[in-house]
N, C-alpha and C. Protein backbone atom coordinates (compact mmCIF):
# COMPACT_ATOMS: atom_id res chain seq x y z
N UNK A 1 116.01 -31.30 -61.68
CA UNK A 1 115.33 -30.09 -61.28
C UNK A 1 115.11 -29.17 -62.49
N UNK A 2 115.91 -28.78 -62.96
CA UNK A 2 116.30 -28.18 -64.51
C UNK A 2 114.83 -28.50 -65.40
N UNK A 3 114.94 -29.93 -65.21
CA UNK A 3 114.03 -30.54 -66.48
C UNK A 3 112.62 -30.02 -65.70
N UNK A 4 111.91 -30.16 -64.37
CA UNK A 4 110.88 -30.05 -63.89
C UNK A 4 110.31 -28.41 -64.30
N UNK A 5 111.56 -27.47 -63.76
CA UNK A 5 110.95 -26.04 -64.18
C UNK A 5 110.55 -25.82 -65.51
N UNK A 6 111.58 -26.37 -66.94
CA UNK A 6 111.21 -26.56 -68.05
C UNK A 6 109.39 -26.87 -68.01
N UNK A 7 109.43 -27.71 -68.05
CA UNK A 7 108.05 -28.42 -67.97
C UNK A 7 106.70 -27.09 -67.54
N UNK A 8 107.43 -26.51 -66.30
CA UNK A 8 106.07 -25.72 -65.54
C UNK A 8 106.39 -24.68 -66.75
N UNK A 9 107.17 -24.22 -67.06
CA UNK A 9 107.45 -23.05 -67.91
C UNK A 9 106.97 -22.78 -69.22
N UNK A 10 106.36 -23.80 -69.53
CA UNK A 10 106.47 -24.83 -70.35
C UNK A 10 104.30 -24.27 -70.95
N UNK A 11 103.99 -24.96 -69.63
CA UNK A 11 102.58 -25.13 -68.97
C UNK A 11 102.05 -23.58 -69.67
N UNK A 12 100.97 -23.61 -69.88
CA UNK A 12 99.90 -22.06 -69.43
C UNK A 12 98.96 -22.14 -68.69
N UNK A 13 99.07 -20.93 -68.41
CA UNK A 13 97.54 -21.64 -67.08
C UNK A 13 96.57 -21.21 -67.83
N UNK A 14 95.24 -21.59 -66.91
CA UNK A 14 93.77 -21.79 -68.04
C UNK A 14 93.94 -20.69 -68.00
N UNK A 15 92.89 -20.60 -69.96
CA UNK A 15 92.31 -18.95 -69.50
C UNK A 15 91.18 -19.02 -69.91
N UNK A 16 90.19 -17.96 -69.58
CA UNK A 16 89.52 -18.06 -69.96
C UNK A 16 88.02 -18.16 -71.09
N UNK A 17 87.27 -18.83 -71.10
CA UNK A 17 86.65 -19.05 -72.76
C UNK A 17 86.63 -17.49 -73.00
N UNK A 18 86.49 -18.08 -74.61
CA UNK A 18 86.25 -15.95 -75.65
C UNK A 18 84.87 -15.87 -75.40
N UNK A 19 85.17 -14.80 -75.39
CA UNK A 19 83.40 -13.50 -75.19
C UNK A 19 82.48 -14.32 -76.42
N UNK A 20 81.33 -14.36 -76.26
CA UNK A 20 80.43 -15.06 -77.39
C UNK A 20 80.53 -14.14 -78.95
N UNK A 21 80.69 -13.05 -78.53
CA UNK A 21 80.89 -11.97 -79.79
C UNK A 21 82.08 -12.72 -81.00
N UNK A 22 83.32 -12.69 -79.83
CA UNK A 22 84.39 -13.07 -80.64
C UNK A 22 84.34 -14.76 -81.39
N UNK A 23 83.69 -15.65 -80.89
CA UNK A 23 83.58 -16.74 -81.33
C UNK A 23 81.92 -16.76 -82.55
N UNK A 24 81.18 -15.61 -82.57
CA UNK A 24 80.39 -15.86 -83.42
C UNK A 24 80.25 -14.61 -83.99
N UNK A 25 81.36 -14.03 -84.31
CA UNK A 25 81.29 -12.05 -84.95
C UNK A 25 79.88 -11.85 -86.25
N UNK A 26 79.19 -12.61 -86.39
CA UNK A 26 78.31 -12.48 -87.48
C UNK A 26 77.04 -12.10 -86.69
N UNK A 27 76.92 -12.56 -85.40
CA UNK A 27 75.83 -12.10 -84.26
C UNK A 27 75.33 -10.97 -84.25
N UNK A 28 76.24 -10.08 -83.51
CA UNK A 28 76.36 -8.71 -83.59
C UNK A 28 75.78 -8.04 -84.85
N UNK A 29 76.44 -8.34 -85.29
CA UNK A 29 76.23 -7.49 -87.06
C UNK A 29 74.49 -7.64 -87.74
N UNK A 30 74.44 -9.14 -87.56
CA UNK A 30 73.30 -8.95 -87.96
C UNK A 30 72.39 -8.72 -87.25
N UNK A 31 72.11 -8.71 -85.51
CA UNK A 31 71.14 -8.11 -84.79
C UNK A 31 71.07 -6.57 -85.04
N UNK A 32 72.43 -5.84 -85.44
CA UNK A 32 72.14 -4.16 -85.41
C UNK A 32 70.98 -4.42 -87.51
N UNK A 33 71.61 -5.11 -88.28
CA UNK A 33 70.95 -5.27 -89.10
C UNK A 33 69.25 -5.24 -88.95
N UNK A 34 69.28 -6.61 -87.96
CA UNK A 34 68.01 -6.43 -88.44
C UNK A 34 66.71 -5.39 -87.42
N UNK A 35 68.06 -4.29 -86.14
CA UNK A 35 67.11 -3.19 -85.93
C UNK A 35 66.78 -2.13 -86.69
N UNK A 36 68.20 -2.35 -87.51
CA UNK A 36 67.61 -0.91 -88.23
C UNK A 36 66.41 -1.14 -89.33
N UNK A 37 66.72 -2.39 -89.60
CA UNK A 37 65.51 -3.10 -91.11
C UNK A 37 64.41 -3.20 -90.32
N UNK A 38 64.16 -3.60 -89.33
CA UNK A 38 62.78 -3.37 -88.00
C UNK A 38 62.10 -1.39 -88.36
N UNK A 39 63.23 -1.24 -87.88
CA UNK A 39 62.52 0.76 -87.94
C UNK A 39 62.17 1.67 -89.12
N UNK A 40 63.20 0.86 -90.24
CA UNK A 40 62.80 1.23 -91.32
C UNK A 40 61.22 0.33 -92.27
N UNK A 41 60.98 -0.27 -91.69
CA UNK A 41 59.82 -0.86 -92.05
C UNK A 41 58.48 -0.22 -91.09
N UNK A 42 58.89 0.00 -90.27
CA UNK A 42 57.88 0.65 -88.97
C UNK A 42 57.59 1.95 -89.61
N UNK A 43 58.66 3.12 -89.91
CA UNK A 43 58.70 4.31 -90.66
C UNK A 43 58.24 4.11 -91.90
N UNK A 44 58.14 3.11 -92.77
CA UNK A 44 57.80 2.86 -93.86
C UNK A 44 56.31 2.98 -93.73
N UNK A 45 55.80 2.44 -92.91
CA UNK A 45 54.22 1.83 -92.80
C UNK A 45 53.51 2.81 -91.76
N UNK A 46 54.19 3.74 -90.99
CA UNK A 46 53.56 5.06 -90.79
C UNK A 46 52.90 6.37 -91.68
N UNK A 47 54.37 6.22 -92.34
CA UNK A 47 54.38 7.01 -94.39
C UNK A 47 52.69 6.66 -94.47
N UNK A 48 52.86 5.26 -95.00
CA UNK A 48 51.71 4.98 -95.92
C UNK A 48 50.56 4.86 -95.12
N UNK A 49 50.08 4.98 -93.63
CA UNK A 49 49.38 5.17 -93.14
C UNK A 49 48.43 6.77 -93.46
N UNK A 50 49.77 7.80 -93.22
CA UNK A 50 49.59 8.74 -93.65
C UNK A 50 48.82 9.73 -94.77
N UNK A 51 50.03 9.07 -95.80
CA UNK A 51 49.42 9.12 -97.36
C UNK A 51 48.05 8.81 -97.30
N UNK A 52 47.84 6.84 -96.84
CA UNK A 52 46.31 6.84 -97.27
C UNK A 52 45.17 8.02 -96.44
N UNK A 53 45.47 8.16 -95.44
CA UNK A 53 44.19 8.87 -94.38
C UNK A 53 44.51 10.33 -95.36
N UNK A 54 45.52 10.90 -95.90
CA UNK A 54 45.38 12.31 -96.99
C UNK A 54 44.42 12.03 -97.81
N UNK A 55 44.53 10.69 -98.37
CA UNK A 55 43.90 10.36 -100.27
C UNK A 55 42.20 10.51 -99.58
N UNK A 56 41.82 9.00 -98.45
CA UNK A 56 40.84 9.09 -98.13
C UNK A 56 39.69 10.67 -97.22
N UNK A 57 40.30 11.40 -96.82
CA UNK A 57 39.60 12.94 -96.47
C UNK A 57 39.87 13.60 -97.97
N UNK A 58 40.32 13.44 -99.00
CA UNK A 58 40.30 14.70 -99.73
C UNK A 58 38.78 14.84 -100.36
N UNK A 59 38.42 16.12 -100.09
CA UNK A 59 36.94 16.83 -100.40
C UNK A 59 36.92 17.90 -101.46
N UNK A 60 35.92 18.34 -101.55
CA UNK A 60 35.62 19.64 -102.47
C UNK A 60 36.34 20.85 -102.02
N UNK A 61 37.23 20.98 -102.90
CA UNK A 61 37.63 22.61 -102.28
C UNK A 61 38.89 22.67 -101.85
N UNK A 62 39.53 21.72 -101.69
CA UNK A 62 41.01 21.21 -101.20
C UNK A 62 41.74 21.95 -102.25
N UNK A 63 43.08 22.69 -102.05
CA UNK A 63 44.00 22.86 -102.98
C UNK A 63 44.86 21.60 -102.61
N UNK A 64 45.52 21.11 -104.08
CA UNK A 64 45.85 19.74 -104.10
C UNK A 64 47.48 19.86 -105.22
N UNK A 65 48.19 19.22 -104.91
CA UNK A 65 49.28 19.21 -105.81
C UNK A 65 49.66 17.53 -106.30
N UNK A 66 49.53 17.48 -107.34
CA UNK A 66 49.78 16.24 -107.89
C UNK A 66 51.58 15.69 -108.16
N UNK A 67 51.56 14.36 -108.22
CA UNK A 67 52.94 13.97 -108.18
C UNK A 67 53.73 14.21 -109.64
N UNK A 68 52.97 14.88 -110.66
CA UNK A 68 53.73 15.53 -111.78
C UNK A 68 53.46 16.48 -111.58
N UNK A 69 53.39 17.52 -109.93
CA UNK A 69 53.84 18.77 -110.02
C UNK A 69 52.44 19.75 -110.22
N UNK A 70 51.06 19.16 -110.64
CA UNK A 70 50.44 20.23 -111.41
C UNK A 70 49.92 21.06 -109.84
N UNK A 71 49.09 21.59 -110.21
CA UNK A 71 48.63 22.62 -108.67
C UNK A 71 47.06 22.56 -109.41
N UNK A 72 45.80 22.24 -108.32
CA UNK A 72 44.52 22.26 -108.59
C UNK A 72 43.82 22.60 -107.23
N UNK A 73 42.60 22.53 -107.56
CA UNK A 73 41.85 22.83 -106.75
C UNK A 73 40.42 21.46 -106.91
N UNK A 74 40.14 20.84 -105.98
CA UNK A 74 39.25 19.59 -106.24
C UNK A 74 37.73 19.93 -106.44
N UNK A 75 37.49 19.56 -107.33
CA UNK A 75 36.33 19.64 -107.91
C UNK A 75 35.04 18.20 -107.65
N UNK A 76 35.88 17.37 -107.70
CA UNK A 76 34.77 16.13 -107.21
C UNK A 76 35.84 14.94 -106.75
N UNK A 77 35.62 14.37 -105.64
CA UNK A 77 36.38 13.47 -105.24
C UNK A 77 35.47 12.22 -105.27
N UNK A 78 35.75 11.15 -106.33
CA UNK A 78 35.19 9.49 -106.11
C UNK A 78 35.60 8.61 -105.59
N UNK A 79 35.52 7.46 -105.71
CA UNK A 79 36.42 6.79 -104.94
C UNK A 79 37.92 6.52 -105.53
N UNK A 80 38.02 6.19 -106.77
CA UNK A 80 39.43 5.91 -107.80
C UNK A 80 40.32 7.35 -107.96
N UNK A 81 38.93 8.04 -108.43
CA UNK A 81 39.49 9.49 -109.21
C UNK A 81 39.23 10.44 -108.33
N UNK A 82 40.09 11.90 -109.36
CA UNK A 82 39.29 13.19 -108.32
C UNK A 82 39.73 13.78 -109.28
N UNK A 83 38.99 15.23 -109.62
CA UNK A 83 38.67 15.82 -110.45
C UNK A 83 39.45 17.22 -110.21
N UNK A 84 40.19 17.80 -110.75
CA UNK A 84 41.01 19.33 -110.31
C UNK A 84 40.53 19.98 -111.22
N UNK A 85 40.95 21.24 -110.95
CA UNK A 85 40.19 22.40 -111.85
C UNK A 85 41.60 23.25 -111.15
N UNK A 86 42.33 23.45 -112.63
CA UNK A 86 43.32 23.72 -112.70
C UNK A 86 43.50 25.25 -113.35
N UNK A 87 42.71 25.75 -113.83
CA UNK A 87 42.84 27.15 -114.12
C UNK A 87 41.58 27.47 -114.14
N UNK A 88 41.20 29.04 -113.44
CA UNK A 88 40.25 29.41 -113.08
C UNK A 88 40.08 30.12 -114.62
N UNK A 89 40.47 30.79 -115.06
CA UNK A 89 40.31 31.77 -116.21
C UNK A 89 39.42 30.59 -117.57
N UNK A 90 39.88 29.75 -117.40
CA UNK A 90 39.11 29.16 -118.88
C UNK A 90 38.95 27.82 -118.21
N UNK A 91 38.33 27.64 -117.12
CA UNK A 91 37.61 26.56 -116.42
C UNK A 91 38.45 25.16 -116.71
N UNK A 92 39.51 25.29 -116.96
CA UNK A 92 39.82 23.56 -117.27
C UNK A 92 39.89 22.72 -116.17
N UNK A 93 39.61 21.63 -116.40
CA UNK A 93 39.48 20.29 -115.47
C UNK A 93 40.35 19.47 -115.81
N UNK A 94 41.05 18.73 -114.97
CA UNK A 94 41.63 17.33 -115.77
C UNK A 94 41.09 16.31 -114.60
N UNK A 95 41.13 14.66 -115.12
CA UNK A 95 40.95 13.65 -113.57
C UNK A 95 41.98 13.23 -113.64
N UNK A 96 42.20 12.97 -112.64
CA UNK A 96 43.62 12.39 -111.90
C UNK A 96 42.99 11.17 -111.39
N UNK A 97 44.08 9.66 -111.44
CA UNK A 97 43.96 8.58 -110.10
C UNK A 97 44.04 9.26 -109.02
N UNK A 98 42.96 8.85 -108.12
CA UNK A 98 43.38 9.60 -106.58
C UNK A 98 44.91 9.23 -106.02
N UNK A 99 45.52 7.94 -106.67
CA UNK A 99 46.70 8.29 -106.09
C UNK A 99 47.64 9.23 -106.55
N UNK A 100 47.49 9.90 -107.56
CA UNK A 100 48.27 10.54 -108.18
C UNK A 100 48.10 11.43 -107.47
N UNK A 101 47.77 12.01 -106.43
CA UNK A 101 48.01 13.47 -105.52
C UNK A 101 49.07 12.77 -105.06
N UNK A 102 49.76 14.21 -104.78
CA UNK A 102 50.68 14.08 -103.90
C UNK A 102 50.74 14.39 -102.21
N UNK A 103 50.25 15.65 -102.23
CA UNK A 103 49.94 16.26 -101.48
C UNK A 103 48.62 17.66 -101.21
N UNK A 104 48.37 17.75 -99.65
CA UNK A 104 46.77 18.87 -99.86
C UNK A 104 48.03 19.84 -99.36
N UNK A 105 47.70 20.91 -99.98
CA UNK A 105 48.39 22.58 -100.11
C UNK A 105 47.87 23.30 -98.54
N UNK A 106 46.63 22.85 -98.15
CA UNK A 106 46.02 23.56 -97.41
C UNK A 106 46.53 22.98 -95.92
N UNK A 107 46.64 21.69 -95.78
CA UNK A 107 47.10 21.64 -94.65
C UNK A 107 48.53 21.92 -93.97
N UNK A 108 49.55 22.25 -94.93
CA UNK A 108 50.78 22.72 -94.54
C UNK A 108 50.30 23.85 -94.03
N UNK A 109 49.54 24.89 -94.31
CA UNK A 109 49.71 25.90 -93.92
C UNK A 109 48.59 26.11 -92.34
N UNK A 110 48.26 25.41 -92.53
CA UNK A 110 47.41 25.02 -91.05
C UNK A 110 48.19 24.59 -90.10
N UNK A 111 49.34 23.68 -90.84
CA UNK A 111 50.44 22.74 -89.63
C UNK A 111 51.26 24.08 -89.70
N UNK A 112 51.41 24.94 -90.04
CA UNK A 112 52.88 25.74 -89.70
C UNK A 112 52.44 27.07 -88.89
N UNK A 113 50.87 27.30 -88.95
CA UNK A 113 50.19 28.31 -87.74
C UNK A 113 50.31 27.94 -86.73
């Protein structure tokens, strides 16, 4: 008798299989990976949606700030270049790559009315 309880005591009862997480922990991790690399590419390509529809409307007359900072006012917009006129007092001009704007001056202050 002795020896039989041994035995059951002995025994485990089933249990049951591990959660899929715990048998493949690399799952998890990389699905949150690759949502956030999903949204940050989505946000990425809104940006540059953006940017381009700024570059493509910029016209005559726009105050314009370039990505070294300068402050102009557009004088001729082509397709590559655009032309600022950067001090009124002694007429200077410089051309800029159109990508080199950074930003139009005029529409912040339209978005914040």
């Amino acid at each position: 008798m002795q020896y039989v309880l041994t035995i059951l005591a002995q025994t485990t009862a089933p249990t049951e299989p591990a959660p899929f997480w715990v048998k493949y922990p690399m799952v998890p991790l990389l699905a949150v990976l690759l949502l956030l690399w999903f949204f940050m590419i989505r946000s990425k390509k809104g940006q540059d949606r953006k940017r381009q529809e700024m570059l493509n409307n910029l016209k005559k007359g726009d105050r314009v700030q370039t990505i070294g900072g300068i402050l102009g006012t557009v004088v001729e917009a082509r397709e590559t270049e655009v032309l600022l006129k950067v001090d009124e007092t002694s007429n200077t001009k410089i051309r800029f790559a159109r990508s080199a704007i950074h930003r139009v001056l005029g529409e912040e202050k339209s978005a914040a009315k």
